[in-house]
N, C-alpha and C. Protein backbone atom coordinates (compact mmCIF):
# COMPACT_ATOMS: atom_id res chain seq x y z
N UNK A 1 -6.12 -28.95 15.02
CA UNK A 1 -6.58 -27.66 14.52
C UNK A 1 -7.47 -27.92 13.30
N UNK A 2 -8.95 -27.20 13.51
CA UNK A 2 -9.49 -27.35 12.09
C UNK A 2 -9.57 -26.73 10.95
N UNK A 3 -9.60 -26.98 9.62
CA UNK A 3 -9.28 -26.44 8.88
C UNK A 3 -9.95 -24.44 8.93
N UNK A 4 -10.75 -24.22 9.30
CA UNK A 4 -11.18 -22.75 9.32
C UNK A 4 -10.14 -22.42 10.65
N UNK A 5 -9.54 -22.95 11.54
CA UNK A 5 -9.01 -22.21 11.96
C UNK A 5 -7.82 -21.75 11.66
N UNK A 6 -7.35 -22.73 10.16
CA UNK A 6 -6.04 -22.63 9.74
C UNK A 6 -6.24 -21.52 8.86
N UNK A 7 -7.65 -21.46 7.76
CA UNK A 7 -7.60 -20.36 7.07
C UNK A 7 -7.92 -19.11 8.03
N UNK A 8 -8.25 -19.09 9.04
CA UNK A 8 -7.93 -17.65 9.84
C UNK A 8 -6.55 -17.30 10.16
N UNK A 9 -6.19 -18.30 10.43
CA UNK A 9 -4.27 -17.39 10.61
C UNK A 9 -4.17 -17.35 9.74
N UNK A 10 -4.17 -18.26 8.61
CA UNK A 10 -3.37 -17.54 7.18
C UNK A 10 -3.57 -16.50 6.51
N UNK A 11 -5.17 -16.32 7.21
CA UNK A 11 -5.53 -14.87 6.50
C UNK A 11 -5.13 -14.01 7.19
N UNK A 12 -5.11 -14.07 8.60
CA UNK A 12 -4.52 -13.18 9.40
C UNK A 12 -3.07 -12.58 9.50
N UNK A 13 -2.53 -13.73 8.89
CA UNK A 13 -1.05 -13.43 8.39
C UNK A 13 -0.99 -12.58 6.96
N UNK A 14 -1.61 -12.94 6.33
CA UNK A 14 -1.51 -12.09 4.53
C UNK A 14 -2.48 -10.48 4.71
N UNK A 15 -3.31 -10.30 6.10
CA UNK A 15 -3.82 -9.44 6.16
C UNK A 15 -2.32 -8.20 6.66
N UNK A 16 -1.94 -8.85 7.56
CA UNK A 16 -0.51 -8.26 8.40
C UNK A 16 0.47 -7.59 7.17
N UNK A 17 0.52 -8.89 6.73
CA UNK A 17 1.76 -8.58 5.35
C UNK A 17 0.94 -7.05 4.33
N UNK A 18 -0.21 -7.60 4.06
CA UNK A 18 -0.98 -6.19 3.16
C UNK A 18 -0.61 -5.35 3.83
N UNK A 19 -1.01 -4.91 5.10
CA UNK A 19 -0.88 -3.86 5.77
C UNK A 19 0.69 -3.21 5.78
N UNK A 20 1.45 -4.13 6.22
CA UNK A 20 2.56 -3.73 5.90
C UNK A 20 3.01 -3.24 3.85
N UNK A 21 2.20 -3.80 3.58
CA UNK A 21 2.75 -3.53 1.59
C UNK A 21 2.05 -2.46 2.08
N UNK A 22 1.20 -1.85 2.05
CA UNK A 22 1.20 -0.03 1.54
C UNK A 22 2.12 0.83 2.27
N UNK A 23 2.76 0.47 2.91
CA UNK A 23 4.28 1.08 3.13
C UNK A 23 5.17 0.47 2.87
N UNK A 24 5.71 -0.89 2.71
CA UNK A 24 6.71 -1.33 2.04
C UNK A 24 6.78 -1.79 0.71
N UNK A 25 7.16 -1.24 0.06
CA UNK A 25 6.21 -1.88 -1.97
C UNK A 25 6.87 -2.72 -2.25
N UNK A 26 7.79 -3.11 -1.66
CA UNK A 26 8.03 -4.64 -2.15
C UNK A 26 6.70 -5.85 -1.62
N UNK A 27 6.46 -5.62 -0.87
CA UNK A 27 5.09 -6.63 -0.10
C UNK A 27 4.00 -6.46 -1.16
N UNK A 28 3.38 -7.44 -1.40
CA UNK A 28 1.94 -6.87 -1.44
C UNK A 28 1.09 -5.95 -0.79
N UNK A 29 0.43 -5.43 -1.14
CA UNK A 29 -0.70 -4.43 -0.08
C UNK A 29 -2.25 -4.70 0.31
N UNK A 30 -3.09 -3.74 -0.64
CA UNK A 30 -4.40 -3.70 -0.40
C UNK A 30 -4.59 -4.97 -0.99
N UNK A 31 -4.58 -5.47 -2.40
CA UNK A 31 -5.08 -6.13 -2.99
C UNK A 31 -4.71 -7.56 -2.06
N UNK A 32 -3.61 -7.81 -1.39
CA UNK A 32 -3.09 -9.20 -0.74
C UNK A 32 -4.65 -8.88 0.46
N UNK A 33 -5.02 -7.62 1.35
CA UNK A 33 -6.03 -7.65 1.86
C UNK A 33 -7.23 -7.72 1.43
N UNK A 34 -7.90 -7.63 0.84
CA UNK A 34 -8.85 -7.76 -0.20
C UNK A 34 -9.28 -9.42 -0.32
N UNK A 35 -7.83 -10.04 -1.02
CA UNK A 35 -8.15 -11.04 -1.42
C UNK A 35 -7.98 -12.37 -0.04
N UNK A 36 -7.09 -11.58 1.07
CA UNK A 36 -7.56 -12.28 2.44
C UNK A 36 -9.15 -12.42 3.12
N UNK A 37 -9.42 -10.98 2.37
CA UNK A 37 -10.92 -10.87 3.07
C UNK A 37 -11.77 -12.13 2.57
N UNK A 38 -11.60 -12.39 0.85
CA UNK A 38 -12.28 -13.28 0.56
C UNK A 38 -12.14 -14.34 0.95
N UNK A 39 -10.79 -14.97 0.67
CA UNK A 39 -10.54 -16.33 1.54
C UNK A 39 -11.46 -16.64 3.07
N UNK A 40 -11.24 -15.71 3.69
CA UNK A 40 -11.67 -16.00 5.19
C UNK A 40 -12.97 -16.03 4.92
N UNK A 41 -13.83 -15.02 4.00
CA UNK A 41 -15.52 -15.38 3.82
C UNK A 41 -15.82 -16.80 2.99
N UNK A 42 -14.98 -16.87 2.63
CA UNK A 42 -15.31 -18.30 1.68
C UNK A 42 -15.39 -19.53 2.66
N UNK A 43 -13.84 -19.55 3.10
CA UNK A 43 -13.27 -20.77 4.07
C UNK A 43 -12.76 -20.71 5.74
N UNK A 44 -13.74 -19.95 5.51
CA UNK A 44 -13.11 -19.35 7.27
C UNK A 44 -14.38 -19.83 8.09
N UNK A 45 -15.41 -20.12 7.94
CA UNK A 45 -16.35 -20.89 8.24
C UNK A 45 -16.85 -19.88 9.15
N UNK A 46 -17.31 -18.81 8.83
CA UNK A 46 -17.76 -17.51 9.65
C UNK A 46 -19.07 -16.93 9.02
N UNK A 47 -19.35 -18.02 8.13
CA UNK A 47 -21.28 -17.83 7.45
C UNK A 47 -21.20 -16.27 6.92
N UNK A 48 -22.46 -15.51 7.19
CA UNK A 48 -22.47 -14.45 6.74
C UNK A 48 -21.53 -13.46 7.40
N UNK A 49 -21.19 -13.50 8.70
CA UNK A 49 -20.58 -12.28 9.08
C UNK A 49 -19.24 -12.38 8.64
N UNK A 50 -18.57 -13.62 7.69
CA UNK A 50 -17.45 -13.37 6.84
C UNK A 50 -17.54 -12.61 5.52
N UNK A 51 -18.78 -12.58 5.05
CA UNK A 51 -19.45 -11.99 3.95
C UNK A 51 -19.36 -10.27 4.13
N UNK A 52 -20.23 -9.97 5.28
CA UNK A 52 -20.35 -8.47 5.98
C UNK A 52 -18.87 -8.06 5.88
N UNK A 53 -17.96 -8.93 6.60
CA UNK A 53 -16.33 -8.46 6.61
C UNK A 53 -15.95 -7.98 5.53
N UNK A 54 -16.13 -8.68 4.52
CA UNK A 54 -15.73 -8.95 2.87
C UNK A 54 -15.64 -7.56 2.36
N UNK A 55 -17.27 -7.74 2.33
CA UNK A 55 -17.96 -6.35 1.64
C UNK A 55 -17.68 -4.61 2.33
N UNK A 56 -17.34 -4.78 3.75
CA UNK A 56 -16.89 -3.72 4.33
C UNK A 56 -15.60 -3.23 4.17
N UNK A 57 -14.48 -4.75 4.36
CA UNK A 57 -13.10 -4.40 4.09
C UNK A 57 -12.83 -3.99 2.92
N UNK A 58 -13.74 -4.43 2.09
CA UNK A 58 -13.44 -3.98 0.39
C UNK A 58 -13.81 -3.00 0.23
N UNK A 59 -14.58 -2.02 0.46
CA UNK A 59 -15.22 -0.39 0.77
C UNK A 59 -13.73 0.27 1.07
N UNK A 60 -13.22 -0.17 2.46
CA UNK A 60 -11.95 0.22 2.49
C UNK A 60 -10.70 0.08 2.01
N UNK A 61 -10.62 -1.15 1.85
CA UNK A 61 -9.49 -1.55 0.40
C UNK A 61 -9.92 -1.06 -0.66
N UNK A 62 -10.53 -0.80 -1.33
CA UNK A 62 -10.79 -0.04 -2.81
C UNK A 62 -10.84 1.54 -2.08
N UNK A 63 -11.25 2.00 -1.10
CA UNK A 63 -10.79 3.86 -0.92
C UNK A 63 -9.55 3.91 -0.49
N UNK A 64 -8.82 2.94 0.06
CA UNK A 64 -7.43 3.26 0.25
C UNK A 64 -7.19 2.92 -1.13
N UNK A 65 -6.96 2.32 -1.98
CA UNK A 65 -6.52 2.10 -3.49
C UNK A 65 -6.63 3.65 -4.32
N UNK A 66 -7.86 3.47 -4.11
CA UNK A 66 -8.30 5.16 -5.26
C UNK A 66 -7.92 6.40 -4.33
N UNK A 67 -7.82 6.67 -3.03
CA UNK A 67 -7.15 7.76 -1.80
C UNK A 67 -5.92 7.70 -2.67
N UNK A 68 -4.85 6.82 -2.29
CA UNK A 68 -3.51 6.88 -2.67
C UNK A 68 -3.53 7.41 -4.08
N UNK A 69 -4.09 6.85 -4.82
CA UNK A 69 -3.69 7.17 -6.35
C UNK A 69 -3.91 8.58 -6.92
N UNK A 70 -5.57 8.86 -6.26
CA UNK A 70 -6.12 10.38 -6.37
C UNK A 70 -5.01 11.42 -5.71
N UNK A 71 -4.47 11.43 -4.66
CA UNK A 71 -3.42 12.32 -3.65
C UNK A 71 -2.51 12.07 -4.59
N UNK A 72 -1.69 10.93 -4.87
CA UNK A 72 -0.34 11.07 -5.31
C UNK A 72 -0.63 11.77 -6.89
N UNK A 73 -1.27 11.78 -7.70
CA UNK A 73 -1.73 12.14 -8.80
C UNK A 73 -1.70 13.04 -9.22
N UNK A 74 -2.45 14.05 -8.16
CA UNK A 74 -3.06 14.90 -8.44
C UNK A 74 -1.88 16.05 -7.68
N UNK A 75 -1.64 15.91 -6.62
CA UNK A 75 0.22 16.06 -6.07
C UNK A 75 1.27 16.10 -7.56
N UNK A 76 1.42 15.51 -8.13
CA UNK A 76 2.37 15.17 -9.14
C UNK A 76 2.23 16.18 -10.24
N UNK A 77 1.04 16.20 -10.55
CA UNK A 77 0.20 16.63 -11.82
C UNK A 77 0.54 18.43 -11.00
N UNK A 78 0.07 18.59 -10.14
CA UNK A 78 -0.11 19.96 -9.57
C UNK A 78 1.45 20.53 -9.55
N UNK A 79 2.41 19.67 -9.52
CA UNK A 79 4.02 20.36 -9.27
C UNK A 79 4.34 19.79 -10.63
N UNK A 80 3.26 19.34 -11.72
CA UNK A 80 4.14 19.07 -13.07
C UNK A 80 5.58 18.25 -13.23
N UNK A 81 5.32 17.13 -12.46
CA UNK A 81 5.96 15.83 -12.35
C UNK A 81 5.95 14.81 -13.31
N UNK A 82 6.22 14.80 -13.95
CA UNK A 82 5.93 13.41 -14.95
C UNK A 82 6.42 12.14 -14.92
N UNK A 83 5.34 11.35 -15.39
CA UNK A 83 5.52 10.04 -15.14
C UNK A 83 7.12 9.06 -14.68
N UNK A 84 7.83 9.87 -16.21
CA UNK A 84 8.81 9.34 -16.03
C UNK A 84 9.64 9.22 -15.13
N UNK A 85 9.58 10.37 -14.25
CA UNK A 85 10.40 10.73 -12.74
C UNK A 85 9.99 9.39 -11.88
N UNK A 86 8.61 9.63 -12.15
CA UNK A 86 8.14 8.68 -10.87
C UNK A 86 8.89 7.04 -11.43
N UNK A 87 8.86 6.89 -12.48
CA UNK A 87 9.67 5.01 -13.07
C UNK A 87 10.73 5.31 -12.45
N UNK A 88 11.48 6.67 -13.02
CA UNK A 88 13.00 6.14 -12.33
C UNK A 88 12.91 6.18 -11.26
N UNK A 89 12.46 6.42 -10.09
CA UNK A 89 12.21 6.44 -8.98
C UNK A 89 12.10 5.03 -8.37
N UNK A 90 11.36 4.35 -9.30
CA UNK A 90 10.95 3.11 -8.72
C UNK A 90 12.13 1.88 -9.41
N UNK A 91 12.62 2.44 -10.36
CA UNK A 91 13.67 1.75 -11.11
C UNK A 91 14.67 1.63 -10.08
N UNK A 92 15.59 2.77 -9.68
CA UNK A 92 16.58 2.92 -8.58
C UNK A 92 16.04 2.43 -7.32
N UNK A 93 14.77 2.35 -6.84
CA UNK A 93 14.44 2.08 -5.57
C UNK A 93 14.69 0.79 -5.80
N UNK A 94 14.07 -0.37 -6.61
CA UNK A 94 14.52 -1.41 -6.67
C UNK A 94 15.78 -2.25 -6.58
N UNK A 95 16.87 -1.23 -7.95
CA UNK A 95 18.02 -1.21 -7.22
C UNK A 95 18.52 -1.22 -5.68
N UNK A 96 18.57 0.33 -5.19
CA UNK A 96 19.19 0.46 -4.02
C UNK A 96 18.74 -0.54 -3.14
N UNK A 97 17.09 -1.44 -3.31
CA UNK A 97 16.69 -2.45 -2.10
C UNK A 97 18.02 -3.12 -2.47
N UNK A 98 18.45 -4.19 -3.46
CA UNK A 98 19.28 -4.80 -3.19
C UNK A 98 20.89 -4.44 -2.75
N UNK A 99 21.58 -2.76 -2.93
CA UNK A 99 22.51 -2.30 -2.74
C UNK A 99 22.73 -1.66 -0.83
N UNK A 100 21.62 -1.58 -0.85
CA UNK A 100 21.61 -1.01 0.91
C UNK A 100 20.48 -1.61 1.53
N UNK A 101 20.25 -2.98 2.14
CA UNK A 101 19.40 -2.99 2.79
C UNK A 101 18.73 -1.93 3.52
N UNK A 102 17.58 -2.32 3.44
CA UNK A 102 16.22 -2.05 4.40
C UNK A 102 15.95 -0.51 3.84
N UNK A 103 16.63 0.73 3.83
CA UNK A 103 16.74 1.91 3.37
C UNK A 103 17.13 2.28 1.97
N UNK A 104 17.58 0.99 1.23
CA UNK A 104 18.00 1.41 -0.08
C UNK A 104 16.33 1.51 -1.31
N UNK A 105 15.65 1.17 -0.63
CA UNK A 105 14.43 1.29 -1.50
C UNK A 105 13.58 2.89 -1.70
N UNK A 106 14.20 3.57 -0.36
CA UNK A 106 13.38 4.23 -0.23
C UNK A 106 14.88 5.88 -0.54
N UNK A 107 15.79 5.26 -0.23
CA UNK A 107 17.21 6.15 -0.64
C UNK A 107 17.27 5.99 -2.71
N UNK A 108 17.10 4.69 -2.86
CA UNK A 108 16.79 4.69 -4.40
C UNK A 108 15.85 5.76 -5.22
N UNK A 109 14.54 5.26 -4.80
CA UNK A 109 13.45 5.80 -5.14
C UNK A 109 14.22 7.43 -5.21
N UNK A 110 14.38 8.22 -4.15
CA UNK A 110 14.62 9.48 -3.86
C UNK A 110 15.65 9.72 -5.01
N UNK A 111 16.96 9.34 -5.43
CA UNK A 111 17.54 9.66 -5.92
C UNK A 111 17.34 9.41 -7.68
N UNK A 112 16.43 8.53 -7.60
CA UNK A 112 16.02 8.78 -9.11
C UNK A 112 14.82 9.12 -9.72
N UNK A 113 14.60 9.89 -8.68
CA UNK A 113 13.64 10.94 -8.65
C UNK A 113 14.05 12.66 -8.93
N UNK A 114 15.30 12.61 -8.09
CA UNK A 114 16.20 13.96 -8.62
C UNK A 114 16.74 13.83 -9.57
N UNK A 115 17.53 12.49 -10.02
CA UNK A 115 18.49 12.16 -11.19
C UNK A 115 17.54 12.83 -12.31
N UNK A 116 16.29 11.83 -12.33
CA UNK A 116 14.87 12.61 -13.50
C UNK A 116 14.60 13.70 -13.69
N UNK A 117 14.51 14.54 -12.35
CA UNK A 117 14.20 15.54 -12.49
C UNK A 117 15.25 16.43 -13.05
N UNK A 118 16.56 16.20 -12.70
CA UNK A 118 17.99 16.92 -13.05
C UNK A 118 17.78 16.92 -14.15
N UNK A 119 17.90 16.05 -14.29
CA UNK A 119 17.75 15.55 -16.23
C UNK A 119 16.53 16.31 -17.12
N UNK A 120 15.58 16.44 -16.27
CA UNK A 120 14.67 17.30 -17.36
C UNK A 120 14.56 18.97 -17.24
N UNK A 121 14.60 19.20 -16.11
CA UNK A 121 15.24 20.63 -15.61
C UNK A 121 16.57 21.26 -15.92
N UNK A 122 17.63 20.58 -15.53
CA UNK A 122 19.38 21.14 -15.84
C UNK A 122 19.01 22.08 -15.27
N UNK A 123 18.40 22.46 -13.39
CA UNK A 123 18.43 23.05 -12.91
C UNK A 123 17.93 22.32 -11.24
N UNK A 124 19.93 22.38 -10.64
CA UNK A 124 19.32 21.20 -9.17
C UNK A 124 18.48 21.81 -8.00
N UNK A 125 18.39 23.02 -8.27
CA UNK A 125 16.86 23.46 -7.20
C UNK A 125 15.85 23.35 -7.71
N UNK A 126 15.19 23.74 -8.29
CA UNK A 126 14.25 23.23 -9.29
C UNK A 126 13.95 21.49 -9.10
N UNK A 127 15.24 20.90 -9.53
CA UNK A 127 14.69 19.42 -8.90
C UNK A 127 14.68 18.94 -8.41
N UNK A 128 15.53 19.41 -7.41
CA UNK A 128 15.46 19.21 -5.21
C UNK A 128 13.81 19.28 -5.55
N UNK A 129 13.65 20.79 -5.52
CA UNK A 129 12.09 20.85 -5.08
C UNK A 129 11.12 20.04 -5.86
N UNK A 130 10.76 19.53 -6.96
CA UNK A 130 10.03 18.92 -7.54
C UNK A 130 10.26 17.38 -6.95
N UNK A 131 11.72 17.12 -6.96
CA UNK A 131 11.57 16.08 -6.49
C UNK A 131 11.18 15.66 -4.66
N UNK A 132 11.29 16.99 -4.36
CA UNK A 132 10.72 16.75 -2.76
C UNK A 132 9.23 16.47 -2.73
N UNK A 133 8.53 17.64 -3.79
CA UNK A 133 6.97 17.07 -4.08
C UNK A 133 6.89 16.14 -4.09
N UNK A 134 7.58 15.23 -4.91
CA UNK A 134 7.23 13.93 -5.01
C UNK A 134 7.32 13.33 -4.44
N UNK A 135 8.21 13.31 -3.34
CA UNK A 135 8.43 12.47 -2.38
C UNK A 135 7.19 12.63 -1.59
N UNK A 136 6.64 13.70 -1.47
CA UNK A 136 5.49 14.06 -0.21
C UNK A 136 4.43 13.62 -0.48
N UNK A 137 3.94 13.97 -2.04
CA UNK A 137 3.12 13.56 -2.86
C UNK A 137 2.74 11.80 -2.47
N UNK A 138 3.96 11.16 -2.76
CA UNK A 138 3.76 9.54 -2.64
C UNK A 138 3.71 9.01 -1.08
N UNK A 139 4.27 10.00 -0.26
CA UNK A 139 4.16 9.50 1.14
C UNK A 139 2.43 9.53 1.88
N UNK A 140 1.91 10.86 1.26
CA UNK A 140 0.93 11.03 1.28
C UNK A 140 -0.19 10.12 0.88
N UNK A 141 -0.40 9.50 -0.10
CA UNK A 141 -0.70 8.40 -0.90
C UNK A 141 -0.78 7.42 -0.11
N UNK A 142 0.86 6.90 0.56
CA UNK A 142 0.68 5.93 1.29
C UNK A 142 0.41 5.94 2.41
N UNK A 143 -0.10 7.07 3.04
CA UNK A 143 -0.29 7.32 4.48
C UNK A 143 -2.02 6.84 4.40
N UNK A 144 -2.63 7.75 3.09
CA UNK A 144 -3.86 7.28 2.83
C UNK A 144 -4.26 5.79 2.71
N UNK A 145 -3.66 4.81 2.32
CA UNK A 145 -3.68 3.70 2.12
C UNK A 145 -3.57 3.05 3.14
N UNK A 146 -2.62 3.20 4.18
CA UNK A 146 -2.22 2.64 5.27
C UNK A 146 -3.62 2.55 6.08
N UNK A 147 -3.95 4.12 6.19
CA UNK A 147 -5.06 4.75 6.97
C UNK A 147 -5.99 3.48 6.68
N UNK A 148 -6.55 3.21 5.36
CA UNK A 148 -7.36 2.58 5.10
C UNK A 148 -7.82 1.22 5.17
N UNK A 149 -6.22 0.57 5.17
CA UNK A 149 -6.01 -0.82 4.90
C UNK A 149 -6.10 -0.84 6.34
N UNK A 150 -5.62 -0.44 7.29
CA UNK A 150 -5.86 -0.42 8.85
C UNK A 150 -6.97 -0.83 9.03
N UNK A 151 -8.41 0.06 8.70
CA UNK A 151 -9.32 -0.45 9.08
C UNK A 151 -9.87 -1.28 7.87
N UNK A 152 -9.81 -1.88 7.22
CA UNK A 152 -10.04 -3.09 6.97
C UNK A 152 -9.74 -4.31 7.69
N UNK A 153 -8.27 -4.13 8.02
CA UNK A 153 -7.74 -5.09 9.17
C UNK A 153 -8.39 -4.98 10.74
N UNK A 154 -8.69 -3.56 10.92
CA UNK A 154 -9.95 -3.82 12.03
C UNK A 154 -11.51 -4.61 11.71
N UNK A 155 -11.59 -3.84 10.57
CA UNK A 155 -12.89 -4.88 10.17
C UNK A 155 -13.06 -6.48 10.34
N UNK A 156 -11.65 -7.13 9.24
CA UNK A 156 -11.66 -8.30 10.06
C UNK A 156 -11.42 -8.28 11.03
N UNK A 157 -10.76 -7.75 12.20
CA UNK A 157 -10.63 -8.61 13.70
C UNK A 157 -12.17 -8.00 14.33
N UNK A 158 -12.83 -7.58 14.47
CA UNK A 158 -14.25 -7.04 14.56
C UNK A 158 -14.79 -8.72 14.49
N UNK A 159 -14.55 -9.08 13.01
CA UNK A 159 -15.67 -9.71 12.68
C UNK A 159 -15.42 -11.33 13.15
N UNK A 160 -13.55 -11.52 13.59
CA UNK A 160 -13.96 -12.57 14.45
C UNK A 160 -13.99 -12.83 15.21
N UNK A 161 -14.33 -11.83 16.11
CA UNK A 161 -15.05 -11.59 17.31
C UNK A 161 -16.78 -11.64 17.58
N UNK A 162 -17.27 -10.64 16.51
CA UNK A 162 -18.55 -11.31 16.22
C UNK A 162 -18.71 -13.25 15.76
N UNK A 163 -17.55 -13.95 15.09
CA UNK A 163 -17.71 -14.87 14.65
C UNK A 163 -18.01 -15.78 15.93
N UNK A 164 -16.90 -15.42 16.87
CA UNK A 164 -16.41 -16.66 17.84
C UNK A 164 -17.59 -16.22 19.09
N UNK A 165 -18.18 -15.37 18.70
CA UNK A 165 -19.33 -15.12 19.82
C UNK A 165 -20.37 -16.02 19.26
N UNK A 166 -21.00 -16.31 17.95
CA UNK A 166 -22.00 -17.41 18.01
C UNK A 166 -21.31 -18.19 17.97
């Protein structure tokens, strides 16, 4: 096996894994795609049309980056969410990953998201609902991201197809 064909699976593998991080946040995400894109234009021995890949997947890796952030943001900001909800959120999600596999990240997140909100409200409808925003708010985000990082990951397989044709 020669070496560009090794940096294509490996990129092809860290492209997989990105894709999977904008829905699983323990993974890396866009940025692990991004920086696959470069590898493969550098050392993937695919001349310019690893370059074209680069510059296209990164169009889409940077609008899935700023999509997610703009939606969840502006979601948050609009139901008057504050920051802090969203830490504990991610504080407990971290937790619960290690207390309940596979679902405790995302059972975490949720519950210290209401805990926050309880806590700043001392009213649990009020932070059911705020904290349901939030939940929608961030799913939303990552749906955008996903959307995006997808086709980046089409972009590369596009492009080594164009590759392996010359």
């Amino acid at each position: 096996m020669n070496p560009e064909t090794v940096v294509t699976v490996l990129c092809g593998l860290a492209i997989l894994v990105g894709v999977a991080g904008t829905i699983i946040p323990i993974l890396p995400g866009s940025i692990l795609i991004g920086l696959s894109l470069l590898a493969w234009a550098i050392w993937g021995g695919a001349g310019t049309t690893g370059w074209v890949v680069f510059g296209i997947g990164l169009v889409f890796v940077l609008a899935g980056m700023a999509a997610g952030a703009v939606l969840t943001g502006r979601k948050l900001k609009q139901h008057s969410i504050p920051g802090r909800s969203v830490v504990a959120g991610l504080i407990l999600g971290v937790v619960g990953m290690f207390i309940i596999p596979v679902a405790g990240l995302f059972v975490g997140f949720a519950a210290g998201l209401l805990l926050s909100e309880f806590q700043r409200t001392r009213v649990l409808r009020t932070a059911v609902a705020s904290s349901w925003a939030a939940l929608k708010a961030t799913g939303l985000g990552m749906i955008a991201e996903f959307g995006l990082a997808c086709l980046a990951a089409s972009t590369w397989v596009i492009g080594l197809w164009v590759a392996a044709a010359h």
